[in-house]
PDB file of N, CA and C in Angstrom:
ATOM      1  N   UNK A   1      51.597  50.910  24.911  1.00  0.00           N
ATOM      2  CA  UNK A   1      50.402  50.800  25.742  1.00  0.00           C
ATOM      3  C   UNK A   1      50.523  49.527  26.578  1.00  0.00           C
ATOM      4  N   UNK A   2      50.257  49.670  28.108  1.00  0.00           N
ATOM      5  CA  UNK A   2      50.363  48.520  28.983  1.00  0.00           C
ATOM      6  C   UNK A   2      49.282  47.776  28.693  1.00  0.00           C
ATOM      7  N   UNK A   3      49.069  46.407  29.146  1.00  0.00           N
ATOM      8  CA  UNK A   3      48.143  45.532  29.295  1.00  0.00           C
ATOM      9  C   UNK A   3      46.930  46.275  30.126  1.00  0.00           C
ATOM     10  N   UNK A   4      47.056  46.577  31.026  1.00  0.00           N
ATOM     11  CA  UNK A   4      45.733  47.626  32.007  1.00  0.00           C
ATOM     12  C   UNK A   4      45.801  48.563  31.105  1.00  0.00           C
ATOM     13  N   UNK A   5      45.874  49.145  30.284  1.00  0.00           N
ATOM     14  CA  UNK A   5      45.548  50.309  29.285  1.00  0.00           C
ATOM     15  C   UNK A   5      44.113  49.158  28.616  1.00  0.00           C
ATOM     16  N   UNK A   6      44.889  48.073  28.063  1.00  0.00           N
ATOM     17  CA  UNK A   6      44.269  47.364  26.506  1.00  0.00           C
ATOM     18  C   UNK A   6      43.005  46.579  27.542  1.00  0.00           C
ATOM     19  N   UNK A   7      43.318  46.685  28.561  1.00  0.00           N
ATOM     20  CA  UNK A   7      41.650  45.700  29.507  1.00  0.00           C
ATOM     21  C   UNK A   7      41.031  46.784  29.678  1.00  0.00           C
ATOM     22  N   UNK A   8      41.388  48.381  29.877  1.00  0.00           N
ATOM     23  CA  UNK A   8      40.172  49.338  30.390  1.00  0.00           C
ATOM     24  C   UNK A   8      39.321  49.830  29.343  1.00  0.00           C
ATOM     25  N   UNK A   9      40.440  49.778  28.186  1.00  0.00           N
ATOM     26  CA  UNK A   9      39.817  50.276  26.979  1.00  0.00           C
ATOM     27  C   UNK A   9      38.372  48.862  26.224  1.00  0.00           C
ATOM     28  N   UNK A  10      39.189  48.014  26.748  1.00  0.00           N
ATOM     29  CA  UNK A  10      38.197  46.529  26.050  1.00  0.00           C
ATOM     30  C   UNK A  10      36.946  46.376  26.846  1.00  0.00           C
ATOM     31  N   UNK A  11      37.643  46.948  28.492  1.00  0.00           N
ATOM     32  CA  UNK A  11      36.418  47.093  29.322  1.00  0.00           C
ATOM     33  C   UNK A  11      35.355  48.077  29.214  1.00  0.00           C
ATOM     34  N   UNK A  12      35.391  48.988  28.580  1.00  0.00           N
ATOM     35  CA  UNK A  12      34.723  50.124  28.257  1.00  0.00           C
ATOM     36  C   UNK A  12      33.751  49.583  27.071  1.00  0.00           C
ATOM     37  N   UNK A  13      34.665  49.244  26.254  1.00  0.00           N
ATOM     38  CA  UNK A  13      34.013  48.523  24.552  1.00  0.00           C
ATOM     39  C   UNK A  13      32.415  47.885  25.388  1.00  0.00           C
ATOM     40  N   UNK A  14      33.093  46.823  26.152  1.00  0.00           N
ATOM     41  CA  UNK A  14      31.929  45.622  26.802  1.00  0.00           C
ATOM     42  C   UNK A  14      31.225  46.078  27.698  1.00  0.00           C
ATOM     43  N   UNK A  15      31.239  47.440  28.344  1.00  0.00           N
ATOM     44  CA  UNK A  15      29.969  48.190  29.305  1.00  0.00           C
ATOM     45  C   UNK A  15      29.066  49.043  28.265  1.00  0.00           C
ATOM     46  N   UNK A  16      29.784  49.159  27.490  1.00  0.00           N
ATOM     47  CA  UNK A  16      28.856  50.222  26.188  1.00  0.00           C
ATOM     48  C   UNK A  16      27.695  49.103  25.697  1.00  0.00           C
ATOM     49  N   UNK A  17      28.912  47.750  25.104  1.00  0.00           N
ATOM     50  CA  UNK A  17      27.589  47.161  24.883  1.00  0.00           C
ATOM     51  C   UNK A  17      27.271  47.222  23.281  1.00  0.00           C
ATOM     52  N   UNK A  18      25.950  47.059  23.069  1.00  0.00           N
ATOM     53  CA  UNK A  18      25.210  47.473  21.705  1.00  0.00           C
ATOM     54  C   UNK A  18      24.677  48.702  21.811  1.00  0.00           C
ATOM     55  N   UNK A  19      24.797  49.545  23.088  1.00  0.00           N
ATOM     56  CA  UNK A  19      24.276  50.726  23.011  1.00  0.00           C
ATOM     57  C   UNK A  19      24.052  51.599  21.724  1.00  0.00           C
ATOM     58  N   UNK A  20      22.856  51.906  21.680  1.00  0.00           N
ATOM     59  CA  UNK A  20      23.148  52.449  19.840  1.00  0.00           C
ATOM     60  C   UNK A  20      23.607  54.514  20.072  1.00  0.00           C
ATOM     61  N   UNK A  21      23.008  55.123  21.378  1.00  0.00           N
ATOM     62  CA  UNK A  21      23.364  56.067  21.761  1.00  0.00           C
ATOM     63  C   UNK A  21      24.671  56.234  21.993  1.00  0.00           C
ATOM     64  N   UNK A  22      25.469  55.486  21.807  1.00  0.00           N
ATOM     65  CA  UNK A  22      26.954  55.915  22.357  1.00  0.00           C
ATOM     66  C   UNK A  22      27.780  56.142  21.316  1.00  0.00           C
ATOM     67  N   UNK A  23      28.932  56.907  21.112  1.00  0.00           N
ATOM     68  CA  UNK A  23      29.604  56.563  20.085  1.00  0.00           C
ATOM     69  C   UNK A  23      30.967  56.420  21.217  1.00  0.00           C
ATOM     70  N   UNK A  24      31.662  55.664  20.257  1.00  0.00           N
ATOM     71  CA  UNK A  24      33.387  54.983  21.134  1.00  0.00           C
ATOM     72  C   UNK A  24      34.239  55.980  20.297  1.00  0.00           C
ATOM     73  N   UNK A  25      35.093  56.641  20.792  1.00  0.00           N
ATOM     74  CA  UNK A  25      36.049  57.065  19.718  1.00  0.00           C
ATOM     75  C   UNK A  25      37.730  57.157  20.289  1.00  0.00           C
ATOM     76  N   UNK A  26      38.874  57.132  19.845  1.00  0.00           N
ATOM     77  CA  UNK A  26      40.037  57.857  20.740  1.00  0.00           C
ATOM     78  C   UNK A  26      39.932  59.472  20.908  1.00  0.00           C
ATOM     79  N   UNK A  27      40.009  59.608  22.054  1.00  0.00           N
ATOM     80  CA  UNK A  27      40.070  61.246  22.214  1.00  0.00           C
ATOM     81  C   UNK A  27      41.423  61.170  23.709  1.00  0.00           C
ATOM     82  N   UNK A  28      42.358  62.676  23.441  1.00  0.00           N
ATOM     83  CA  UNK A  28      42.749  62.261  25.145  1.00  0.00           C
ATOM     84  C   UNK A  28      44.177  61.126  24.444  1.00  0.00           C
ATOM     85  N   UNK A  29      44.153  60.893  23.898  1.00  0.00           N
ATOM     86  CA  UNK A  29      45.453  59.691  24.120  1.00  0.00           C
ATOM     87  C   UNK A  29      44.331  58.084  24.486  1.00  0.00           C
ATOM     88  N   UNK A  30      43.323  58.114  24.633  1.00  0.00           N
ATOM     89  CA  UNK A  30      42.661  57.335  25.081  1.00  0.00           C
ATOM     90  C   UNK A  30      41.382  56.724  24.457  1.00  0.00           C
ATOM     91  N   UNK A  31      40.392  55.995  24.804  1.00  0.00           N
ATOM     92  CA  UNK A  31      38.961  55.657  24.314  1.00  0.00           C
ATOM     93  C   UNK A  31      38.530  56.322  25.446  1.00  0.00           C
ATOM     94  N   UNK A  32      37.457  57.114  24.331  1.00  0.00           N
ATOM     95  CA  UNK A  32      36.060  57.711  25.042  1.00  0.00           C
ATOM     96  C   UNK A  32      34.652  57.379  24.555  1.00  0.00           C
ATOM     97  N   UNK A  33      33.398  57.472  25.533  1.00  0.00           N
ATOM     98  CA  UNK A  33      32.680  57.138  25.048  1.00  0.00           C
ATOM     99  C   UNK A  33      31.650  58.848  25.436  1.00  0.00           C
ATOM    100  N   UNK A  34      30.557  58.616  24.406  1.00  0.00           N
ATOM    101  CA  UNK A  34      30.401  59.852  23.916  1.00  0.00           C
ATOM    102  C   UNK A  34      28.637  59.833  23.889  1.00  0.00           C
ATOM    103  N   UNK A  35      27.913  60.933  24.169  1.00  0.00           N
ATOM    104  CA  UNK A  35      26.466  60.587  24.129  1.00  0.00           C
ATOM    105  C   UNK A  35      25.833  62.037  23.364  1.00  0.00           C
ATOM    106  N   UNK A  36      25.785  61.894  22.182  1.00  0.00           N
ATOM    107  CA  UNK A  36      25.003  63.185  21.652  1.00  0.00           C
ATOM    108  C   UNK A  36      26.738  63.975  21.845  1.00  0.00           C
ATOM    109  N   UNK A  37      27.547  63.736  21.198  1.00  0.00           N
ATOM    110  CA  UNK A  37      28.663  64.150  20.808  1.00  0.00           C
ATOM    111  C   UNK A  37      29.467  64.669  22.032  1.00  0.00           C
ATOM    112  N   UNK A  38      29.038  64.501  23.457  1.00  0.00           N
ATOM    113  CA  UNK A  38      29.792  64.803  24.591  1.00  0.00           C
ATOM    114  C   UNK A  38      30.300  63.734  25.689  1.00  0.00           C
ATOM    115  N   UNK A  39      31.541  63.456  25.732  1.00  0.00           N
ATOM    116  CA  UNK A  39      32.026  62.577  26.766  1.00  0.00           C
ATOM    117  C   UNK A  39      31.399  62.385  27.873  1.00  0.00           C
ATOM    118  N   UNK A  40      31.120  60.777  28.473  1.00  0.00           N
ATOM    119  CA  UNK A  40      30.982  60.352  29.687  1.00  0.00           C
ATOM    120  C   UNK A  40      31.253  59.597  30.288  1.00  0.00           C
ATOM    121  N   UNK A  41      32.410  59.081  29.633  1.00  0.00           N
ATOM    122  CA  UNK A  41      32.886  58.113  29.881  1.00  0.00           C
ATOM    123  C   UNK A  41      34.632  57.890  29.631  1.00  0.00           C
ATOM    124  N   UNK A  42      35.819  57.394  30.226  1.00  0.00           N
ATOM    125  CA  UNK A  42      36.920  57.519  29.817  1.00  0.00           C
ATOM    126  C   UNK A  42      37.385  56.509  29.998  1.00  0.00           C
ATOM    127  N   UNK A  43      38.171  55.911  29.137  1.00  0.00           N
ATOM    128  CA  UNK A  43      38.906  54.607  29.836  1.00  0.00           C
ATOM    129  C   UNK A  43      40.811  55.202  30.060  1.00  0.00           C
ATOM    130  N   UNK A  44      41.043  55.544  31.303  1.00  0.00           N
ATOM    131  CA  UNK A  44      42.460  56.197  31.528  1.00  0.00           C
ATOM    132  C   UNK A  44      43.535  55.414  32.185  1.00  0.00           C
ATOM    133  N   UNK A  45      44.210  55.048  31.511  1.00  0.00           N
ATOM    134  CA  UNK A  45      45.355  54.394  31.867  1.00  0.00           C
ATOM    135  C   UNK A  45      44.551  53.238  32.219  1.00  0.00           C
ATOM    136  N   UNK A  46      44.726  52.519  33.924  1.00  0.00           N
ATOM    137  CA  UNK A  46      43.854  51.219  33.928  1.00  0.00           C
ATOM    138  C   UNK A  46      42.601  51.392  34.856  1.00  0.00           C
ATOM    139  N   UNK A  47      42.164  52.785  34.323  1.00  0.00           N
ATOM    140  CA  UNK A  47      40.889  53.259  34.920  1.00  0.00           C
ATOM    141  C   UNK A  47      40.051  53.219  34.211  1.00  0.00           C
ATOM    142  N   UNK A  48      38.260  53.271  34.441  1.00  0.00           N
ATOM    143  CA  UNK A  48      37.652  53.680  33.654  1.00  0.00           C
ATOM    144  C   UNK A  48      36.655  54.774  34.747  1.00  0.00           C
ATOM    145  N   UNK A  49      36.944  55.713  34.468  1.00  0.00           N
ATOM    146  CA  UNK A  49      36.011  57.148  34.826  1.00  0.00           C
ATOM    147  C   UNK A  49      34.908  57.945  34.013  1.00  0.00           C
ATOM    148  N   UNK A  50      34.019  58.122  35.056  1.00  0.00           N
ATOM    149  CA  UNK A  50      32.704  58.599  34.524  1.00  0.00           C
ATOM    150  C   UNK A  50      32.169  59.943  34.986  1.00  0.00           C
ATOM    151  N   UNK A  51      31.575  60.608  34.144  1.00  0.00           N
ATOM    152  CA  UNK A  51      31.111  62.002  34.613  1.00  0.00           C
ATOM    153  C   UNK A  51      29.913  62.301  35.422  1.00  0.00           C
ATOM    154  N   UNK A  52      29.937  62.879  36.390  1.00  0.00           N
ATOM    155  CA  UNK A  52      28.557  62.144  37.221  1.00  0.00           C
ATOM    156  C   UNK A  52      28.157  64.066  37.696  1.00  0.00           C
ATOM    157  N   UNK A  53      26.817  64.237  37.991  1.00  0.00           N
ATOM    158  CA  UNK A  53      26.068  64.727  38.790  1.00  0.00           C
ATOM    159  C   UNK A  53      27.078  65.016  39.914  1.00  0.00           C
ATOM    160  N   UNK A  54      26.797  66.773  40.843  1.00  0.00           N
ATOM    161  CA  UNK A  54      27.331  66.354  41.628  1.00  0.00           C
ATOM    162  C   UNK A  54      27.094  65.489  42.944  1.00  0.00           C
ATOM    163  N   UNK A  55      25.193  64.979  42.918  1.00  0.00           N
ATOM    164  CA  UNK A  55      25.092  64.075  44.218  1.00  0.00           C
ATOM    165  C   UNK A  55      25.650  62.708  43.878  1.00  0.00           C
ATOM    166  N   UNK A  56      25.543  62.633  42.096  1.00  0.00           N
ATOM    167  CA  UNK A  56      25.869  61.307  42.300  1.00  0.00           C
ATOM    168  C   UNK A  56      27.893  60.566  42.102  1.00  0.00           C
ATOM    169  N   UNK A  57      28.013  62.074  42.339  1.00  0.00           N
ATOM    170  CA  UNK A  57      29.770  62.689  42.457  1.00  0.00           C
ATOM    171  C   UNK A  57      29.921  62.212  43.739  1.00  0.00           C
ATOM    172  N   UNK A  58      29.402  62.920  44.970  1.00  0.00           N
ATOM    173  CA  UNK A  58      29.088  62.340  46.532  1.00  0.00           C
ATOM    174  C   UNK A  58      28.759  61.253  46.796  1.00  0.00           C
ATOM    175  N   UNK A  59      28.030  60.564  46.108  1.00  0.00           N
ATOM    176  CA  UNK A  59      27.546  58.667  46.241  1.00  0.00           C
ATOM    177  C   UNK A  59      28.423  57.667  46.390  1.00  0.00           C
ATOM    178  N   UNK A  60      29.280  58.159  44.754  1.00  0.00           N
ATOM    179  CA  UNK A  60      30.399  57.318  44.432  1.00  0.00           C
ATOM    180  C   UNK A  60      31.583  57.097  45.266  1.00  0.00           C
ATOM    181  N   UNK A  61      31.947  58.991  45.397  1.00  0.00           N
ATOM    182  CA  UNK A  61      33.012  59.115  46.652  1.00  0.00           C
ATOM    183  C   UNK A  61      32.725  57.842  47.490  1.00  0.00           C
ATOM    184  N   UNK A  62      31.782  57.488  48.133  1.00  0.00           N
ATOM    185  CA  UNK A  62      31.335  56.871  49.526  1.00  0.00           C
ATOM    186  C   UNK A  62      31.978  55.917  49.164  1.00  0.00           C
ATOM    187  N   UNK A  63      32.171  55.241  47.997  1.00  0.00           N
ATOM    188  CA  UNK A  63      32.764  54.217  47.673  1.00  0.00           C
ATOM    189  C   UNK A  63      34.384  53.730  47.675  1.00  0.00           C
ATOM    190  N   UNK A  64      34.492  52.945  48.765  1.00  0.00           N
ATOM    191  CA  UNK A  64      36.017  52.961  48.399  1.00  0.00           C
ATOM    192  C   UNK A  64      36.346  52.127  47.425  1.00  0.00           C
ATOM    193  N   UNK A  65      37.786  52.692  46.773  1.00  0.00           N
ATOM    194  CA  UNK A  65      38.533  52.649  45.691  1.00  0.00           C
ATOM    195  C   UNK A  65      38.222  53.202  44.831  1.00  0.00           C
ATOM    196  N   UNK A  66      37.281  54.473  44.661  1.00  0.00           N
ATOM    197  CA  UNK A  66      36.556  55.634  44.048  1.00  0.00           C
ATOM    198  C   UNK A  66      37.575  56.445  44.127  1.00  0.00           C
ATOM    199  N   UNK A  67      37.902  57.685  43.170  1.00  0.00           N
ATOM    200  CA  UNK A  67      38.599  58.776  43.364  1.00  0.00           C
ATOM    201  C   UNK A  67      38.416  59.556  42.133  1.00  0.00           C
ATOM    202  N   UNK A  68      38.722  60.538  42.100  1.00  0.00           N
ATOM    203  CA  UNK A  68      38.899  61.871  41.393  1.00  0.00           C
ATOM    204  C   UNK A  68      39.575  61.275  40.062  1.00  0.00           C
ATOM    205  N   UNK A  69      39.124  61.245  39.310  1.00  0.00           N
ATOM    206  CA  UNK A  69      40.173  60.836  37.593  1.00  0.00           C
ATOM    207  C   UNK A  69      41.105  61.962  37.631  1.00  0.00           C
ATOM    208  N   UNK A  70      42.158  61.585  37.318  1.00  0.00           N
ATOM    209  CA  UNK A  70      43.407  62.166  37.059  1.00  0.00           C
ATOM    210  C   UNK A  70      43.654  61.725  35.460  1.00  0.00           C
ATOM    211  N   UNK A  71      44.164  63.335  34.575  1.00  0.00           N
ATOM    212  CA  UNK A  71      44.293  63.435  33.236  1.00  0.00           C
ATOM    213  C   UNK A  71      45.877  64.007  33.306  1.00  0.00           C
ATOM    214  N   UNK A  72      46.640  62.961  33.064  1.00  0.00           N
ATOM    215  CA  UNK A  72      48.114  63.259  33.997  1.00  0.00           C
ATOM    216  C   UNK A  72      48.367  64.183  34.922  1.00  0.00           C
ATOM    217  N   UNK A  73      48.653  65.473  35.528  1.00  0.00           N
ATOM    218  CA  UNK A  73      48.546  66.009  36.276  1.00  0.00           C
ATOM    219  C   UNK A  73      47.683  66.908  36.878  1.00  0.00           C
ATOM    220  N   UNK A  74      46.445  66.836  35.907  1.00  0.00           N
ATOM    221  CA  UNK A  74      45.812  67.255  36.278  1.00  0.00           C
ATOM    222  C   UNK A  74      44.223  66.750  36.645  1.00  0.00           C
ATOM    223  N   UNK A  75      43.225  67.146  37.816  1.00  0.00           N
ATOM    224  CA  UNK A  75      42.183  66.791  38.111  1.00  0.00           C
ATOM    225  C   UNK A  75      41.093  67.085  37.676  1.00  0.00           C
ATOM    226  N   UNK A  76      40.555  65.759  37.249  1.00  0.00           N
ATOM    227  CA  UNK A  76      38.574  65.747  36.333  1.00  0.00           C
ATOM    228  C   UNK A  76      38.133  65.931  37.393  1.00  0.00           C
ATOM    229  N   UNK A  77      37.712  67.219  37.976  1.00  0.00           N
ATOM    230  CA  UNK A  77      37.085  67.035  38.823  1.00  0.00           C
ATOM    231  C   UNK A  77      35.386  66.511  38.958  1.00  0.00           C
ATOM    232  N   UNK A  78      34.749  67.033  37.226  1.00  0.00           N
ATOM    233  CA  UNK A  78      33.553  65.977  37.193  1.00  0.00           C
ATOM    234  C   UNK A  78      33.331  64.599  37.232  1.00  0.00           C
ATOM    235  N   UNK A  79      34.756  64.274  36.983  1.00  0.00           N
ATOM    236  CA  UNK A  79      34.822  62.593  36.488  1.00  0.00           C
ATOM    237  C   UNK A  79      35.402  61.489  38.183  1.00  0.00           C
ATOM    238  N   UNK A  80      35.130  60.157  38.596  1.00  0.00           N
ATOM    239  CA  UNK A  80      35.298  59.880  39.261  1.00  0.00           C
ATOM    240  C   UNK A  80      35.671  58.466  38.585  1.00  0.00           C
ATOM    241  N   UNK A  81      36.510  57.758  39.446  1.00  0.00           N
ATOM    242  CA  UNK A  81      36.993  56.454  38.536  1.00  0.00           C
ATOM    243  C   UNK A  81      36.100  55.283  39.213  1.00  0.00           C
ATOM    244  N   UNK A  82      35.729  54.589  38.458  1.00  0.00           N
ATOM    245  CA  UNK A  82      35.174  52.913  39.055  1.00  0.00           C
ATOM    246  C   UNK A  82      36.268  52.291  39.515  1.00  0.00           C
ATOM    247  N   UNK A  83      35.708  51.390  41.031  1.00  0.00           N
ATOM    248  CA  UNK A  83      36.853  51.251  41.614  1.00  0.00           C
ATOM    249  C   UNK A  83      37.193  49.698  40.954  1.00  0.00           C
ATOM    250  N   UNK A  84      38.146  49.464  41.180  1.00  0.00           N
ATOM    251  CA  UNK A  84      38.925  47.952  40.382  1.00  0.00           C
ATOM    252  C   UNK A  84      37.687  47.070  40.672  1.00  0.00           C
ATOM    253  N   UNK A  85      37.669  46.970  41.737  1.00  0.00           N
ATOM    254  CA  UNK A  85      36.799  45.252  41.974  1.00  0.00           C
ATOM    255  C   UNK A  85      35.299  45.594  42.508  1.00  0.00           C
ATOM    256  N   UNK A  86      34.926  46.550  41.514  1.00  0.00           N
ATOM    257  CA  UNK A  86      33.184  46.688  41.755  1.00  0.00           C
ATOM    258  C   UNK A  86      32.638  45.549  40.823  1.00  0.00           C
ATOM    259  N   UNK A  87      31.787  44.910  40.847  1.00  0.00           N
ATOM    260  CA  UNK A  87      30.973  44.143  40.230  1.00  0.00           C
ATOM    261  C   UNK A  87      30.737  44.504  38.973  1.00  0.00           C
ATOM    262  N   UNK A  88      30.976  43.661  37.795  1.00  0.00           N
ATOM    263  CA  UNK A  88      30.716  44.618  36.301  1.00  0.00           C
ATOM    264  C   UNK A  88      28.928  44.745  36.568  1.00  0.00           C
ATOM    265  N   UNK A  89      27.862  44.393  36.962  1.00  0.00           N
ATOM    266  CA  UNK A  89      27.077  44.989  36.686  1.00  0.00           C
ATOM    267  C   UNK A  89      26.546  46.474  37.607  1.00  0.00           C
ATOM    268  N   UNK A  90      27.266  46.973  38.664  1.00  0.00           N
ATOM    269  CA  UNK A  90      27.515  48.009  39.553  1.00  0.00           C
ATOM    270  C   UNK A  90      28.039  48.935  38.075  1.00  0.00           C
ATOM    271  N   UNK A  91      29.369  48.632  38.026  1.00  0.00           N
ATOM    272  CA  UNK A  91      30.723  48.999  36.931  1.00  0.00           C
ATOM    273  C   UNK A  91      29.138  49.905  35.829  1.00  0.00           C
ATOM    274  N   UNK A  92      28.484  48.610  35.149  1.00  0.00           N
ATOM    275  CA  UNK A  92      27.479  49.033  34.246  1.00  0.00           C
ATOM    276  C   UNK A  92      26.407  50.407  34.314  1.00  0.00           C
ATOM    277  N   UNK A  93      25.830  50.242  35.872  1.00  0.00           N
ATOM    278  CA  UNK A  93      24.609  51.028  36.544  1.00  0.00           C
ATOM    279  C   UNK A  93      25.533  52.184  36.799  1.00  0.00           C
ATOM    280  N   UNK A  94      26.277  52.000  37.205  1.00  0.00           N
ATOM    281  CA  UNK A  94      27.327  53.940  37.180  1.00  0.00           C
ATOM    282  C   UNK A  94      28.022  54.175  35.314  1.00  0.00           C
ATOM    283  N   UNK A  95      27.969  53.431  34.786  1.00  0.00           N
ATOM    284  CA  UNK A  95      28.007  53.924  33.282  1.00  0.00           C
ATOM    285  C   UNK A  95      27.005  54.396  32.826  1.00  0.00           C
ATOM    286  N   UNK A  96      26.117  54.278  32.668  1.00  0.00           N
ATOM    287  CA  UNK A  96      24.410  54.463  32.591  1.00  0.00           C
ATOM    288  C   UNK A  96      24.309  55.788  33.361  1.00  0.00           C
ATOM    289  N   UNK A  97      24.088  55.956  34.326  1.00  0.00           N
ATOM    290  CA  UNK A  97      24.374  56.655  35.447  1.00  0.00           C
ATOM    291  C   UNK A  97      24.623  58.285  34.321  1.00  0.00           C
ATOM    292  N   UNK A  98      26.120  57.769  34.079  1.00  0.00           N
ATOM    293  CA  UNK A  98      26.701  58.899  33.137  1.00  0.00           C
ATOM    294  C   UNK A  98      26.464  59.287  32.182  1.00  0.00           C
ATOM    295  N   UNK A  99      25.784  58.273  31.508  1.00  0.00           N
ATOM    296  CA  UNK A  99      25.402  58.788  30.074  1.00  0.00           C
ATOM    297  C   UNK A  99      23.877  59.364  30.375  1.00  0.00           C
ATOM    298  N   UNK A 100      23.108  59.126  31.311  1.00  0.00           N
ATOM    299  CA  UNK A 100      21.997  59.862  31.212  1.00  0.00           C
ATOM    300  C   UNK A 100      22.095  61.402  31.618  1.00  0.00           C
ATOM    301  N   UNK A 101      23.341  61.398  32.574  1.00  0.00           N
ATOM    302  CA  UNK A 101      23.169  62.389  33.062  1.00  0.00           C
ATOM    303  C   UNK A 101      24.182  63.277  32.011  1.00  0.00           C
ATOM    304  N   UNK A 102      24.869  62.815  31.627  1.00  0.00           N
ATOM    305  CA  UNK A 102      25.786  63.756  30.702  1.00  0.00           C
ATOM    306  C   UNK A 102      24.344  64.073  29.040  1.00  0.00           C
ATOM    307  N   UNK A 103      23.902  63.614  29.068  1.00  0.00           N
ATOM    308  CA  UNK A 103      22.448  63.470  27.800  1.00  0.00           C
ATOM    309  C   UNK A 103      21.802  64.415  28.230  1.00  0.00           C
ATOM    310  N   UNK A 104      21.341  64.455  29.728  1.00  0.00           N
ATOM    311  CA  UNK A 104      20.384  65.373  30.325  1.00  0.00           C
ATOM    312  C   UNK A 104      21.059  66.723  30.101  1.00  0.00           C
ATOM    313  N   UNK A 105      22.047  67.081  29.849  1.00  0.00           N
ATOM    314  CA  UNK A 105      22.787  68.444  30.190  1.00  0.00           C
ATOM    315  C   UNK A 105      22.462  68.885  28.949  1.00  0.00           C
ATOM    316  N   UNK A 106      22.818  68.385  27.695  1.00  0.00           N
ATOM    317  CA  UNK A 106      22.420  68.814  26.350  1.00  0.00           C
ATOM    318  C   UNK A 106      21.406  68.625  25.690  1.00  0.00           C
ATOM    319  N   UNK A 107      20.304  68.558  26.253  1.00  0.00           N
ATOM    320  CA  UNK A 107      19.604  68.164  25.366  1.00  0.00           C
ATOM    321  C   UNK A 107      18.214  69.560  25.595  1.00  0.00           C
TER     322      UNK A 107
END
């Protein structure tokens, strides 16, 4: 595992937080984070991607250094990656973002 593997995964740990709704687990080759037993979160390679709505799929796009998560060759197309140098509390409000909306689907 590279160094950008061991910061996205540590970075993920520290956007979760004390969240008591989340659970962290490896899934994927990777850390995921999980809300009412369904992913919304991924930390991939030296990405961390989130499952979004599709307007708030379109929002993010707008964002450059945003893109489509890639699960080696193939495309999340629900999932979109946080771009490197967004602000961790931006980074935070699109984690959130995901877990409500991935919560809202099952519940």
């Amino acid at each position: 595992m590279s160094t950008g593997e061991d910061a996205a995964r540590d970075e993920l740990r520290e956007l979760v937080g004390d969240d008591g709704s989340v659970e962290l687990r490896p899934m994927f080759g990777t850390l995921a984070a999980l809300v009412d037993g369904h992913v919304f979160a991924v930390a991939m390679g030296e990405q961390i991607g989130v499952k979004l709505s599709p307007d708030a799929l379109a929002e993010l796009d707008a964002v450059p250094g945003s893109g489509t998560l890639m699960m080696g060759t193939r495309q999340m197309k629900a999932y979109r990656s946080l771009p490197a140098r967004m602000p961790s509390g931006e980074r935070s409000a699109w984690l959130r973002k995901a877990r409500d909306h991935v919560a809202s689907q099952h519940r």
